[in-house]
PDB file of N, CA and C in Angstrom:
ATOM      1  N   UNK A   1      41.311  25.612 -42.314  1.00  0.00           N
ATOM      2  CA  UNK A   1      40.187  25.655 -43.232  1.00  0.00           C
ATOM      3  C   UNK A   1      39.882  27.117 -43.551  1.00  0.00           C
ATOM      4  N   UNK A   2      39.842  27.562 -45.044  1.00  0.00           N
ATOM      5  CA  UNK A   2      39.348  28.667 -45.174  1.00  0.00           C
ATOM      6  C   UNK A   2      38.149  28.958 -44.632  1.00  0.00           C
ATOM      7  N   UNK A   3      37.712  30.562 -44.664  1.00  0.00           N
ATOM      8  CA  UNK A   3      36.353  30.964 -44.180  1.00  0.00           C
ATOM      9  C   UNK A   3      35.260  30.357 -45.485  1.00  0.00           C
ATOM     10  N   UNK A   4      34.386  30.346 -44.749  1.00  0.00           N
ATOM     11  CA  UNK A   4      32.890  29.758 -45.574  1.00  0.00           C
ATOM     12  C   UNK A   4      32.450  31.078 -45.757  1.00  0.00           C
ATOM     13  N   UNK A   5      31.995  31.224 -47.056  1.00  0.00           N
ATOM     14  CA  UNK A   5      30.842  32.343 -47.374  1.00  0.00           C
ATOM     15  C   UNK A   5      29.333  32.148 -47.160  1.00  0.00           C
ATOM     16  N   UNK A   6      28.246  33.184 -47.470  1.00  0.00           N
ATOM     17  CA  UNK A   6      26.847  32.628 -46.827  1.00  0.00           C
ATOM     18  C   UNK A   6      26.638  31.723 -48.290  1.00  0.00           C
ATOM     19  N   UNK A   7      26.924  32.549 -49.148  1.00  0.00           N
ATOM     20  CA  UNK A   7      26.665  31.535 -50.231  1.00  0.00           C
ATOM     21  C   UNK A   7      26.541  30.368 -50.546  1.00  0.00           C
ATOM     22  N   UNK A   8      28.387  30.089 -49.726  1.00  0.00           N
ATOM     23  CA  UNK A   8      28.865  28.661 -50.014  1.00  0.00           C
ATOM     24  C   UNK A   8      27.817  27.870 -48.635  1.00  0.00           C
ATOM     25  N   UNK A   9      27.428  28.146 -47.946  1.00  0.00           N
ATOM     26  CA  UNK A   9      26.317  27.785 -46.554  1.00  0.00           C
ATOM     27  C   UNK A   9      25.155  27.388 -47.211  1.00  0.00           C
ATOM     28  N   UNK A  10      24.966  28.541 -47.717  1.00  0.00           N
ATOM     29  CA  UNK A  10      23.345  28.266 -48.495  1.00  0.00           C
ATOM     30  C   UNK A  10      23.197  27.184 -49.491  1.00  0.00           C
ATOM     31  N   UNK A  11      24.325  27.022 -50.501  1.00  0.00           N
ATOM     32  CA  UNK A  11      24.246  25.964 -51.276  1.00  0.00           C
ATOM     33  C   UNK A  11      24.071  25.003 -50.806  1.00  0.00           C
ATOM     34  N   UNK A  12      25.451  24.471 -49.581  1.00  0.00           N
ATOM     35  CA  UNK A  12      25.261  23.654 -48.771  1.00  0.00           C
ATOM     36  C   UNK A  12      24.036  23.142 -48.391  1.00  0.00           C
ATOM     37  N   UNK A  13      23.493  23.542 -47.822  1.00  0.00           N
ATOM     38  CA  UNK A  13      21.752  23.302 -47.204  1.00  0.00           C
ATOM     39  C   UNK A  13      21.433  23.026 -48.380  1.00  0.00           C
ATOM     40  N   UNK A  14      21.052  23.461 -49.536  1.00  0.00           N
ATOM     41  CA  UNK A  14      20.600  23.085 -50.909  1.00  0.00           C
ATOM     42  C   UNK A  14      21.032  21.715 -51.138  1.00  0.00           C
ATOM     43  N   UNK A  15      22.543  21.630 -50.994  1.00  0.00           N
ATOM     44  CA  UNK A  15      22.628  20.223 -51.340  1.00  0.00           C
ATOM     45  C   UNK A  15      22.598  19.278 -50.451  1.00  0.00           C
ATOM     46  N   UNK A  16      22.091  19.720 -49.083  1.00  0.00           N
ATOM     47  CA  UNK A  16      22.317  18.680 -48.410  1.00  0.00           C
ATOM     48  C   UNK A  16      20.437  17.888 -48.523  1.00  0.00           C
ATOM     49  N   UNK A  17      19.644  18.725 -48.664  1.00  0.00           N
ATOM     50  CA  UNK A  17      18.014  18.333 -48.885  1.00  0.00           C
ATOM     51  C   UNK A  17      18.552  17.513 -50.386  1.00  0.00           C
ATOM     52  N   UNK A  18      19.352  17.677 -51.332  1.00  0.00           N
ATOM     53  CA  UNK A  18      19.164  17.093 -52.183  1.00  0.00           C
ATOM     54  C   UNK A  18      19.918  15.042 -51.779  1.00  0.00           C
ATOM     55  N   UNK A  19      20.891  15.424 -50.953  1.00  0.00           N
ATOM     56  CA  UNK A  19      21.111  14.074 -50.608  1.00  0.00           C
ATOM     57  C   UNK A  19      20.778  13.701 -49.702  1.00  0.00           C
ATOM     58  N   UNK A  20      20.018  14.053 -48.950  1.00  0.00           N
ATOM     59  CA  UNK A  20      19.129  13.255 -48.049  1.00  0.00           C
ATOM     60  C   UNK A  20      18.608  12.242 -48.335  1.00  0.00           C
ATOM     61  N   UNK A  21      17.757  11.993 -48.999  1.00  0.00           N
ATOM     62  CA  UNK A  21      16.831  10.792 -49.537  1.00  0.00           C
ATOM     63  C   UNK A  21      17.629  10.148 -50.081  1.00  0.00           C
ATOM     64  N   UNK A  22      19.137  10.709 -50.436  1.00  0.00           N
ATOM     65  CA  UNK A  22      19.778   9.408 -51.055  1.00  0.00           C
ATOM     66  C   UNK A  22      20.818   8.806 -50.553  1.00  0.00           C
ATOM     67  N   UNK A  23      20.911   8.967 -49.212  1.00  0.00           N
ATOM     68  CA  UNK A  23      21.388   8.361 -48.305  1.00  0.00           C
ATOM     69  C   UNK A  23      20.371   8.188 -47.365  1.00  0.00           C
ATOM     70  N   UNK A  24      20.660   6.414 -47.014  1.00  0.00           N
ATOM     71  CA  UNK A  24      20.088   6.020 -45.664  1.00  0.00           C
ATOM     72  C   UNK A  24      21.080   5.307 -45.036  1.00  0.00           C
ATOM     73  N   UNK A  25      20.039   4.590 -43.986  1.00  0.00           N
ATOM     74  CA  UNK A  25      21.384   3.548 -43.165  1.00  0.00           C
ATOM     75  C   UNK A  25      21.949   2.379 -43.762  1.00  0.00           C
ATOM     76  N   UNK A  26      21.143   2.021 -44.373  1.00  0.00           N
ATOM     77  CA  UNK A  26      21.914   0.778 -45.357  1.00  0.00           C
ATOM     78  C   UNK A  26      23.168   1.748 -46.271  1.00  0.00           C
ATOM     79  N   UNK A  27      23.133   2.706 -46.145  1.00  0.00           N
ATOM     80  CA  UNK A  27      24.436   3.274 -47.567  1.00  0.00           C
ATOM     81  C   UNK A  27      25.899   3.070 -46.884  1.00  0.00           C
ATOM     82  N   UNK A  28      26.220   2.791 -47.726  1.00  0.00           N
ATOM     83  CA  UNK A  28      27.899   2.389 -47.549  1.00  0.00           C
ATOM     84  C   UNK A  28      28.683   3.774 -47.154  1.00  0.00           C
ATOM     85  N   UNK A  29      29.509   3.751 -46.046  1.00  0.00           N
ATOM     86  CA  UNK A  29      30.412   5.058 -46.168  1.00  0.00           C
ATOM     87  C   UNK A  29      30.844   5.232 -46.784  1.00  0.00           C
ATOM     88  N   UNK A  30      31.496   4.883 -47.823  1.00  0.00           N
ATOM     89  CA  UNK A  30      32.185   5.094 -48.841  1.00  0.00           C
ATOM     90  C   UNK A  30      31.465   5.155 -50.442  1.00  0.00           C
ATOM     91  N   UNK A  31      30.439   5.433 -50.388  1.00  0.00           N
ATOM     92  CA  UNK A  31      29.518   5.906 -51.491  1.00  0.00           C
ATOM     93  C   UNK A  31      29.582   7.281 -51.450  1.00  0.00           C
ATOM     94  N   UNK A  32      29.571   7.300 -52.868  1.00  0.00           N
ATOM     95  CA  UNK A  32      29.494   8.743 -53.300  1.00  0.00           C
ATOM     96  C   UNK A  32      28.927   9.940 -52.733  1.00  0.00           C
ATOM     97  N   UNK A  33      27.628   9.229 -52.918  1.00  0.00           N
ATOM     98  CA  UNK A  33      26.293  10.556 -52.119  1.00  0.00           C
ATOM     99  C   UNK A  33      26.760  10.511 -50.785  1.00  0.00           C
ATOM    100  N   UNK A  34      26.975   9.605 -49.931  1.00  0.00           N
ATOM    101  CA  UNK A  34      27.634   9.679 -48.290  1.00  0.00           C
ATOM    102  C   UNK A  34      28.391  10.601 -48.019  1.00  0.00           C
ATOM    103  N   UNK A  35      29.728  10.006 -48.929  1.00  0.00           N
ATOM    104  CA  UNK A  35      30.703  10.944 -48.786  1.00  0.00           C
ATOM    105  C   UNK A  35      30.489  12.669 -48.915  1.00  0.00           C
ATOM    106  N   UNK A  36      29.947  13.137 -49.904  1.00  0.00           N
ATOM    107  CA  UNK A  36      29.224  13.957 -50.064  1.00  0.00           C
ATOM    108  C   UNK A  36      28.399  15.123 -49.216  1.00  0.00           C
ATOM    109  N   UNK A  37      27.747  13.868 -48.919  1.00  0.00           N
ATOM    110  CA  UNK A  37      26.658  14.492 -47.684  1.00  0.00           C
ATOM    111  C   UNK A  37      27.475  14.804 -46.028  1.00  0.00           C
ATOM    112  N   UNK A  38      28.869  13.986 -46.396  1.00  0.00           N
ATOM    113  CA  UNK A  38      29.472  14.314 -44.894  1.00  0.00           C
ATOM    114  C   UNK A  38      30.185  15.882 -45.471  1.00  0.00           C
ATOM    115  N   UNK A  39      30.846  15.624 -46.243  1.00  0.00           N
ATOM    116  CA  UNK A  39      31.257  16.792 -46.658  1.00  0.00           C
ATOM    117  C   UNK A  39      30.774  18.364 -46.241  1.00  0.00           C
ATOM    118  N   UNK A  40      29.438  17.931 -47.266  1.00  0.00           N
ATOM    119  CA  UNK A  40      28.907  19.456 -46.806  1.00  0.00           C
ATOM    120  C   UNK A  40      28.285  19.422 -45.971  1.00  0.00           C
ATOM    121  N   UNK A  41      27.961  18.691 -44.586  1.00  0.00           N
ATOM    122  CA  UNK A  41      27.255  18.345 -43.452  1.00  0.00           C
ATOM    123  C   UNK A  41      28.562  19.113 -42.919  1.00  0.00           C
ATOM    124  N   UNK A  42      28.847  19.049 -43.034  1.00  0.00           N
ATOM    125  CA  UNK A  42      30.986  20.071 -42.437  1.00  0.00           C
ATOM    126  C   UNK A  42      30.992  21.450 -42.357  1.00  0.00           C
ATOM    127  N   UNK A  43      30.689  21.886 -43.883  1.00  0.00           N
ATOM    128  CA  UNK A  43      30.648  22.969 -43.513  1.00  0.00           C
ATOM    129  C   UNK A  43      29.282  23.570 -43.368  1.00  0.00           C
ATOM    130  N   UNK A  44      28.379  23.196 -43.174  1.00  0.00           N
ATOM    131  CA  UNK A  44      27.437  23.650 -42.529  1.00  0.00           C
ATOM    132  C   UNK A  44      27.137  23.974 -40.791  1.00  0.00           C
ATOM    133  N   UNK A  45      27.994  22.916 -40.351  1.00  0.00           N
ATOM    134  CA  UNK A  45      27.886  23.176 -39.325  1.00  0.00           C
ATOM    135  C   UNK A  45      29.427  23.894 -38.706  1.00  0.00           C
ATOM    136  N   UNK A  46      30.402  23.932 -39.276  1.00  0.00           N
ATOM    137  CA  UNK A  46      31.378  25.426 -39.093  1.00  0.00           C
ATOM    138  C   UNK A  46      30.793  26.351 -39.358  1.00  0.00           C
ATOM    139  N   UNK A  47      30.013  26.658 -39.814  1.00  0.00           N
ATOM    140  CA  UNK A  47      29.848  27.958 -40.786  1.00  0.00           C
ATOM    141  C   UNK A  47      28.477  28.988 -39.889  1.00  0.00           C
ATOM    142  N   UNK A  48      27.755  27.432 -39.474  1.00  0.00           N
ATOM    143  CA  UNK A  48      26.622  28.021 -37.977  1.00  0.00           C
ATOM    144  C   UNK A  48      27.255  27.996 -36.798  1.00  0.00           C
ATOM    145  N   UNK A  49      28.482  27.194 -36.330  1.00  0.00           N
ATOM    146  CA  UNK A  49      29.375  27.095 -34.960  1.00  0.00           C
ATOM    147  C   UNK A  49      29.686  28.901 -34.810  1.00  0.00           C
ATOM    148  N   UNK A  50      29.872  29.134 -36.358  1.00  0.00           N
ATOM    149  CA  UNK A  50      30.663  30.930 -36.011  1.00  0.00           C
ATOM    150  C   UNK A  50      29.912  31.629 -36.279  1.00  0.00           C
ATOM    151  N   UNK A  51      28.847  31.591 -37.142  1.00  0.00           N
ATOM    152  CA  UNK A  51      27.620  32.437 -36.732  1.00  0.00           C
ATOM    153  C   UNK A  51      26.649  32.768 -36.329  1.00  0.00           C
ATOM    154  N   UNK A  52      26.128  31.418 -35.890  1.00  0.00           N
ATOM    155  CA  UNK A  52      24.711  31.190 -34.727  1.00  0.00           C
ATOM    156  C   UNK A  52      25.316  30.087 -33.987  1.00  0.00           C
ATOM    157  N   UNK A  53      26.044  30.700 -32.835  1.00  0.00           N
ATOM    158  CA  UNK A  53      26.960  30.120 -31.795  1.00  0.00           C
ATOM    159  C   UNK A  53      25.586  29.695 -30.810  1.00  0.00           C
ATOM    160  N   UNK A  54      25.456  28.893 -30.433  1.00  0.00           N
ATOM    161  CA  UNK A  54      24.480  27.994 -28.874  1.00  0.00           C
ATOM    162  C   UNK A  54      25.007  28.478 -27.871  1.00  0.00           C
ATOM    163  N   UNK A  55      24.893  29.457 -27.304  1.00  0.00           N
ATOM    164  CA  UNK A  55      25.115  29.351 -25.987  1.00  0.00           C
ATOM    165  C   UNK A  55      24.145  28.465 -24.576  1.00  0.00           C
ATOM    166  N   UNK A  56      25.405  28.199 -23.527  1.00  0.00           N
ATOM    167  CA  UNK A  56      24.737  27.149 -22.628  1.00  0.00           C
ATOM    168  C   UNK A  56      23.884  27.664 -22.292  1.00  0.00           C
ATOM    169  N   UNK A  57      22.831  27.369 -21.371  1.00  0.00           N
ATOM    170  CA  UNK A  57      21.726  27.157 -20.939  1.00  0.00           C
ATOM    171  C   UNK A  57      21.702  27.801 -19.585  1.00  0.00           C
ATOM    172  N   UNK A  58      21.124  29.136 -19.276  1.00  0.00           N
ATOM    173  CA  UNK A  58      21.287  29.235 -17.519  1.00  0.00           C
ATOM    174  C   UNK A  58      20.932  28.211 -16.911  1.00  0.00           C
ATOM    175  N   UNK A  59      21.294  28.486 -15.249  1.00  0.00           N
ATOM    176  CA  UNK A  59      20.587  27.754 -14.284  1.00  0.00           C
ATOM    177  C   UNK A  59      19.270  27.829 -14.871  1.00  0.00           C
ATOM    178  N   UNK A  60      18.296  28.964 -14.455  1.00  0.00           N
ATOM    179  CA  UNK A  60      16.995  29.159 -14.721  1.00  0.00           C
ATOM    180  C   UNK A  60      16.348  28.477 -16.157  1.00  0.00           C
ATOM    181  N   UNK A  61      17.477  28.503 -16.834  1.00  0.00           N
ATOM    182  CA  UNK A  61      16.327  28.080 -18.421  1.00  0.00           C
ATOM    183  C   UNK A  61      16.431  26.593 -18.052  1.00  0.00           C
ATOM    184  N   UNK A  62      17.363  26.399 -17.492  1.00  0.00           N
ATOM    185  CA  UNK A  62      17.334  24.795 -17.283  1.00  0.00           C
ATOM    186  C   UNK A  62      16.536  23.839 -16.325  1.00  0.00           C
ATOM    187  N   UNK A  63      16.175  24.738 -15.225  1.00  0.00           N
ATOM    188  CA  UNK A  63      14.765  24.526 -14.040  1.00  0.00           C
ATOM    189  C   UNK A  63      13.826  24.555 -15.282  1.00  0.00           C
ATOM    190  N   UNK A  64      13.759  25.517 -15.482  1.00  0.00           N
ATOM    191  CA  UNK A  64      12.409  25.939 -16.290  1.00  0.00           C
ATOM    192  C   UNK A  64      12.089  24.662 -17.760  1.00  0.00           C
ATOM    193  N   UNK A  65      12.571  24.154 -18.468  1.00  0.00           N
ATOM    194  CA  UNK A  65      12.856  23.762 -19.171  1.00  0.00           C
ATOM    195  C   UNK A  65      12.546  21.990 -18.579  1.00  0.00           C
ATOM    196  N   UNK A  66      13.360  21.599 -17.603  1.00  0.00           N
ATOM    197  CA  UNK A  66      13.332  20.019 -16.838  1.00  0.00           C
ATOM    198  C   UNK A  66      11.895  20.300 -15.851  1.00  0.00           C
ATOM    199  N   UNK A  67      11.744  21.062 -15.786  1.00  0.00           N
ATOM    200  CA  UNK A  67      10.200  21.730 -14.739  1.00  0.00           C
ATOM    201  C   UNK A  67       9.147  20.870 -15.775  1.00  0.00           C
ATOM    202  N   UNK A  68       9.127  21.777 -16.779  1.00  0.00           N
ATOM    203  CA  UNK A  68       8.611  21.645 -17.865  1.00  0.00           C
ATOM    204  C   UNK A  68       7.857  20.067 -18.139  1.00  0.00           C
ATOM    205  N   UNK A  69       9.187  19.339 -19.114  1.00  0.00           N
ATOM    206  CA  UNK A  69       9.424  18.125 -19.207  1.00  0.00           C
ATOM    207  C   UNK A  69       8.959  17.386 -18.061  1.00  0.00           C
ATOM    208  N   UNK A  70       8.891  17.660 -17.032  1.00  0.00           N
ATOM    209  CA  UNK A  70       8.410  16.660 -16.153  1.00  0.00           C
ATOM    210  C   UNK A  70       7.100  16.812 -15.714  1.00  0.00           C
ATOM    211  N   UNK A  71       6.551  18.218 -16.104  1.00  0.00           N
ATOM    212  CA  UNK A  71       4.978  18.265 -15.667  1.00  0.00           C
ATOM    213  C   UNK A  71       5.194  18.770 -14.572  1.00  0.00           C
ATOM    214  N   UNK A  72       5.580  19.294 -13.480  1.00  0.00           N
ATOM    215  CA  UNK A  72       5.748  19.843 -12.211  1.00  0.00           C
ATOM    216  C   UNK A  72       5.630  21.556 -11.876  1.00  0.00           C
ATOM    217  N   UNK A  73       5.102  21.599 -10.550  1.00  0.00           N
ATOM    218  CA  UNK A  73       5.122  22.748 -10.583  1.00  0.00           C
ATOM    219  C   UNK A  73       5.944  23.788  -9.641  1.00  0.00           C
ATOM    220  N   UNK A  74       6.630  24.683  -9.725  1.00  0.00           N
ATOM    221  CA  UNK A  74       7.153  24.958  -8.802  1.00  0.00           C
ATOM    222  C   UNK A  74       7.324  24.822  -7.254  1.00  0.00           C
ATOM    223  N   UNK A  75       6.094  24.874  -6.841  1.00  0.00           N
ATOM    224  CA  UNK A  75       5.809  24.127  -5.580  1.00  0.00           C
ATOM    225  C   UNK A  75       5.829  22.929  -5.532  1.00  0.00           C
ATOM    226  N   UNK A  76       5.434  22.093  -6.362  1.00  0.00           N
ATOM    227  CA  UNK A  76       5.973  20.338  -6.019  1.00  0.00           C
ATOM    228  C   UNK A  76       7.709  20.567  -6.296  1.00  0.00           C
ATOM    229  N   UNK A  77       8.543  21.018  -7.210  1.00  0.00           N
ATOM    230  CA  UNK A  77       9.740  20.676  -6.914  1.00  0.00           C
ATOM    231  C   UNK A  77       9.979  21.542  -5.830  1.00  0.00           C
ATOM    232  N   UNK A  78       9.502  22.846  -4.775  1.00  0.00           N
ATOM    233  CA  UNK A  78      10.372  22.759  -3.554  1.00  0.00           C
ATOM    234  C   UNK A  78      10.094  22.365  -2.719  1.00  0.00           C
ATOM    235  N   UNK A  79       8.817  21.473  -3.113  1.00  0.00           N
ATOM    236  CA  UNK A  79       8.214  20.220  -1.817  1.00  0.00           C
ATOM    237  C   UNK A  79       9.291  19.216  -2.051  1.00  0.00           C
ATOM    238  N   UNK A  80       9.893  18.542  -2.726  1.00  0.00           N
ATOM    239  CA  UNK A  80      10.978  17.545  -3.336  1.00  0.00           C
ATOM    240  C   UNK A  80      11.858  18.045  -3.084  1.00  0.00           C
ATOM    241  N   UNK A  81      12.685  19.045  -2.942  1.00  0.00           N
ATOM    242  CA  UNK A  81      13.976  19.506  -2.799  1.00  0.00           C
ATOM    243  C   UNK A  81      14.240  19.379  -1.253  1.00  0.00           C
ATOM    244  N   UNK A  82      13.544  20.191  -0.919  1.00  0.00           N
ATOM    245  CA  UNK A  82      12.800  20.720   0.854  1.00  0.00           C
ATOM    246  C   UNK A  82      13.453  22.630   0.840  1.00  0.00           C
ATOM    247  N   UNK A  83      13.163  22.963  -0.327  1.00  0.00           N
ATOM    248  CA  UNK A  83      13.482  24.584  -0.376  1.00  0.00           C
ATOM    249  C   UNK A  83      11.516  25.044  -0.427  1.00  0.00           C
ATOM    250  N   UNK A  84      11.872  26.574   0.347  1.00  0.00           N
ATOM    251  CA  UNK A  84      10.289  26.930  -0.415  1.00  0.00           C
ATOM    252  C   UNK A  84      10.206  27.472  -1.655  1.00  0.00           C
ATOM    253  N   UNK A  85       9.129  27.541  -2.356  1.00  0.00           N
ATOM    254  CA  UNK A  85       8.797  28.133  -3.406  1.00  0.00           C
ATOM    255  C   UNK A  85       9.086  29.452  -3.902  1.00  0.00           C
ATOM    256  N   UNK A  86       9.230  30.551  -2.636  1.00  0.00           N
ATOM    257  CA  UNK A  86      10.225  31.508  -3.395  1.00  0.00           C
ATOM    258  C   UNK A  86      11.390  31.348  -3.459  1.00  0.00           C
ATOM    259  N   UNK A  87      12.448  30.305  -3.021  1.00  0.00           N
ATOM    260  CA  UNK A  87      13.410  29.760  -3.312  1.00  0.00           C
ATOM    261  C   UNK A  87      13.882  29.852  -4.664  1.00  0.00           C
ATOM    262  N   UNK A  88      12.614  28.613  -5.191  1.00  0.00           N
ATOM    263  CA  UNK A  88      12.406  27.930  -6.387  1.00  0.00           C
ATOM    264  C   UNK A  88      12.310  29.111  -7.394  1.00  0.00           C
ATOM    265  N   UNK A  89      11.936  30.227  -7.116  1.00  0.00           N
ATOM    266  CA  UNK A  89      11.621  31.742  -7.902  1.00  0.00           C
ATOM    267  C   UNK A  89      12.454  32.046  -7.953  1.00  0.00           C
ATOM    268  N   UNK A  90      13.058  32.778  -6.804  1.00  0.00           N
ATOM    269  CA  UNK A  90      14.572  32.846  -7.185  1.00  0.00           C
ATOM    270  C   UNK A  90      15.425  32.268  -7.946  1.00  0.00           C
ATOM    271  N   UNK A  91      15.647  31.281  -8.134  1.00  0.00           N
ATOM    272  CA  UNK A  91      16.304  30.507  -8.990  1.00  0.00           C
ATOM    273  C   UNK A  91      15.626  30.777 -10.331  1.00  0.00           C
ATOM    274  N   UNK A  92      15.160  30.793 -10.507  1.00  0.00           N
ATOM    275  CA  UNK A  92      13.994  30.673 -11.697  1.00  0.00           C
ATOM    276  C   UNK A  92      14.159  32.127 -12.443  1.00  0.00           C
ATOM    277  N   UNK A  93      14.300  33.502 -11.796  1.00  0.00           N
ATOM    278  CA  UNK A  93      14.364  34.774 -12.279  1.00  0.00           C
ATOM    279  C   UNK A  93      15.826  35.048 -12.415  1.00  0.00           C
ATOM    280  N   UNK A  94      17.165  33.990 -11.869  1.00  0.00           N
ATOM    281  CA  UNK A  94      18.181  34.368 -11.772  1.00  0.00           C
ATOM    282  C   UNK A  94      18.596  35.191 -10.489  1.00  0.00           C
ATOM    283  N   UNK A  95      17.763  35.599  -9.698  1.00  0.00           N
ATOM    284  CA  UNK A  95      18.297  36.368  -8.391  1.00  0.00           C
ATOM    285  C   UNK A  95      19.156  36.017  -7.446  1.00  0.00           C
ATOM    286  N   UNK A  96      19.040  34.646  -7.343  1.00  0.00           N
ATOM    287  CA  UNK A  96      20.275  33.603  -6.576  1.00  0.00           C
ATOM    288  C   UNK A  96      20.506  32.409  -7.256  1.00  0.00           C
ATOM    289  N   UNK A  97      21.583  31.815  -7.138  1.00  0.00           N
ATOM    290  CA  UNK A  97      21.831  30.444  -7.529  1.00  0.00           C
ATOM    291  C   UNK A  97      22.122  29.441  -6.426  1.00  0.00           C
ATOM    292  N   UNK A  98      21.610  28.100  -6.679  1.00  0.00           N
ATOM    293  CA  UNK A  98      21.268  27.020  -5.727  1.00  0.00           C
ATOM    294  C   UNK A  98      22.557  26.511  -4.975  1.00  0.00           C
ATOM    295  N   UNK A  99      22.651  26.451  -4.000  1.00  0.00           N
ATOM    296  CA  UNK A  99      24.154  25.952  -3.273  1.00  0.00           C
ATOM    297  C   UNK A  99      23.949  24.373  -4.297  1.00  0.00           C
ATOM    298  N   UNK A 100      24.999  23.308  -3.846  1.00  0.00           N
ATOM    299  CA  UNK A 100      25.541  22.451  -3.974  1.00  0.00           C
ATOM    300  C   UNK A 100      25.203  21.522  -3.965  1.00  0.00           C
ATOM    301  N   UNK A 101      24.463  21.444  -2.799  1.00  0.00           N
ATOM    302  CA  UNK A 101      23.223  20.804  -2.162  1.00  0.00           C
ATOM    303  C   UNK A 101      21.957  20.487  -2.807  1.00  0.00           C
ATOM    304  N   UNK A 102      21.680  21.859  -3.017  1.00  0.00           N
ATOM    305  CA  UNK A 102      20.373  21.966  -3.531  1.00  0.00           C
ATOM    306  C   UNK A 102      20.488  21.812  -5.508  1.00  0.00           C
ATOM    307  N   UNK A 103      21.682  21.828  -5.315  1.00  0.00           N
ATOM    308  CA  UNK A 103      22.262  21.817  -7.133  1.00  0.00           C
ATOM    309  C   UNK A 103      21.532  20.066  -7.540  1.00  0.00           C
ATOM    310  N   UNK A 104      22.601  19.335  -6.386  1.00  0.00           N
ATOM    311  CA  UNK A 104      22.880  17.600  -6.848  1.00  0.00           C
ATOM    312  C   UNK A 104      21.203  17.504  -6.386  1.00  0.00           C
ATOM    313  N   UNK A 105      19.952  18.485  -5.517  1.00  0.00           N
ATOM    314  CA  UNK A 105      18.776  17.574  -5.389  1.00  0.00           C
ATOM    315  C   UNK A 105      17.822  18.097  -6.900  1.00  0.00           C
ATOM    316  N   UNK A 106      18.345  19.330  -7.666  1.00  0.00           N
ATOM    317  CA  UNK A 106      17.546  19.630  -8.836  1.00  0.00           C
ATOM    318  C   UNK A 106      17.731  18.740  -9.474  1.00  0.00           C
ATOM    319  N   UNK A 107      19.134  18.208  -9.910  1.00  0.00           N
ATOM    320  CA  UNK A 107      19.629  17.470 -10.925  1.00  0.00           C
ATOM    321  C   UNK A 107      18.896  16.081 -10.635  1.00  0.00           C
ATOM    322  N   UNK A 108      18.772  15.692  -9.440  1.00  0.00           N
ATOM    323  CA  UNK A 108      18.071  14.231  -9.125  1.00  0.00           C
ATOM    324  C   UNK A 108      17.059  13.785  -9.507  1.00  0.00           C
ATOM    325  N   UNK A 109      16.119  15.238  -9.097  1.00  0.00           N
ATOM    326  CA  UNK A 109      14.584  15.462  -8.971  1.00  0.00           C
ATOM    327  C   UNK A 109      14.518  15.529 -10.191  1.00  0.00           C
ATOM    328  N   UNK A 110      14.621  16.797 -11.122  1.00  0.00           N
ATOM    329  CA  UNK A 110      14.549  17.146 -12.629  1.00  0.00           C
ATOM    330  C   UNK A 110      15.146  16.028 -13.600  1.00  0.00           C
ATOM    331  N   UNK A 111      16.156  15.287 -13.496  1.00  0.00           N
ATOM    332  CA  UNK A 111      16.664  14.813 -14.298  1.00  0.00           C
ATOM    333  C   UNK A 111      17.913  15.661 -14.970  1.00  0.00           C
ATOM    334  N   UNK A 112      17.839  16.266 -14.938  1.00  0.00           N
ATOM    335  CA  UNK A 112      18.826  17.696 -15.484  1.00  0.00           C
ATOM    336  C   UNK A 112      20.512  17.019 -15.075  1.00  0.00           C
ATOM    337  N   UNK A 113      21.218  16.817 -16.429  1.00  0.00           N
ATOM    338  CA  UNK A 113      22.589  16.525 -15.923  1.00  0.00           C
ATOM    339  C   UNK A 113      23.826  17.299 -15.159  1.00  0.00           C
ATOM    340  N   UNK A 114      24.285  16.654 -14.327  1.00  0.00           N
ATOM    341  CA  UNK A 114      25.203  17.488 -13.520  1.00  0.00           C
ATOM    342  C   UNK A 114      26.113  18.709 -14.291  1.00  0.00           C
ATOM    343  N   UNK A 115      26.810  18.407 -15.362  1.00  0.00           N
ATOM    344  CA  UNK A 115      27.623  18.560 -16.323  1.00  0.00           C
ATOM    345  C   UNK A 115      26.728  20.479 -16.756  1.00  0.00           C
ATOM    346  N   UNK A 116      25.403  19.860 -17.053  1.00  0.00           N
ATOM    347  CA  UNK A 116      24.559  20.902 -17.600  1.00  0.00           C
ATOM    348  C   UNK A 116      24.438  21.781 -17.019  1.00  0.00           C
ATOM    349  N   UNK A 117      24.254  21.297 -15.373  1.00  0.00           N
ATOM    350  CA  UNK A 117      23.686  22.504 -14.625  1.00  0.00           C
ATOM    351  C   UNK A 117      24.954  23.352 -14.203  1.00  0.00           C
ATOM    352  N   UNK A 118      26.122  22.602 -13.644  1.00  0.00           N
ATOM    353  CA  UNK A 118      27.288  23.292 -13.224  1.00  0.00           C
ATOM    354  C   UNK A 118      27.769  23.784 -14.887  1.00  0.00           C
ATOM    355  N   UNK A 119      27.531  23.977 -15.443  1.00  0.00           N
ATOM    356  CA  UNK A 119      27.790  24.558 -16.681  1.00  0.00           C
ATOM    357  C   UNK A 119      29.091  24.113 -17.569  1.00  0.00           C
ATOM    358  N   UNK A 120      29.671  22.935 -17.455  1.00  0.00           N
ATOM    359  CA  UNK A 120      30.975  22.366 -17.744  1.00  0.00           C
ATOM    360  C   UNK A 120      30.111  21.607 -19.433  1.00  0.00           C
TER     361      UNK A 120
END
């Protein structure tokens, strides 16, 4: 695939607000506007894959983040784990990372997927 210009990006987005509303779930894949809308739904998202790349998620943003979501506070998850709370800091500032152990009881406790946290 050739390179995308910002141009050709920007239009994109232009046309993709324009077929929005004219595709829903009842639309046939094989309709025009669908087809269309997959199209430049394509290169929109090549075109952000290579220039506003996602990088994963630390350990820490990911405590912080499932912490979050669950309403908890540092001290209740290292009452739940059975680590203490500067443990839980540590982890949290990046200064150490959680053995194995303590990996599979974040992921339990938090909800946080295995996949996510071991970074795969």
């Amino acid at each position: 695939m050739r390179k995308i210009t910002k141009d050709q990006y920007e239009f994109a987005l232009n046309r993709i607000e324009d077929l929005l509303p004219l595709v829903g779930e009842a639309t046939p894949a094989n309709d025009r506007n669908a087809v269309e809308l997959t199209l430049v739904s394509d290169i929109v998202i090549s075109y952000e894959k290579e220039h506003f790349p996602i990088e994963k998620p630390t350990v820490s943003e990911l405590i912080e983040l499932f912490l979050e979501e669950k309403g908890m506070t540092q001290k209740q998850l290292a009452e739940e784990i059975g680590v203490s709370p500067s443990r839980i800091s540590d982890y949290m500032s990046g200064r150490s990372e959680p053995t194995l152990k303590v990996a599979r009881s974040l992921c339990r406790v938090l909800s946080i997927p295995a996949s996510a946290l071991l970074g795969v």
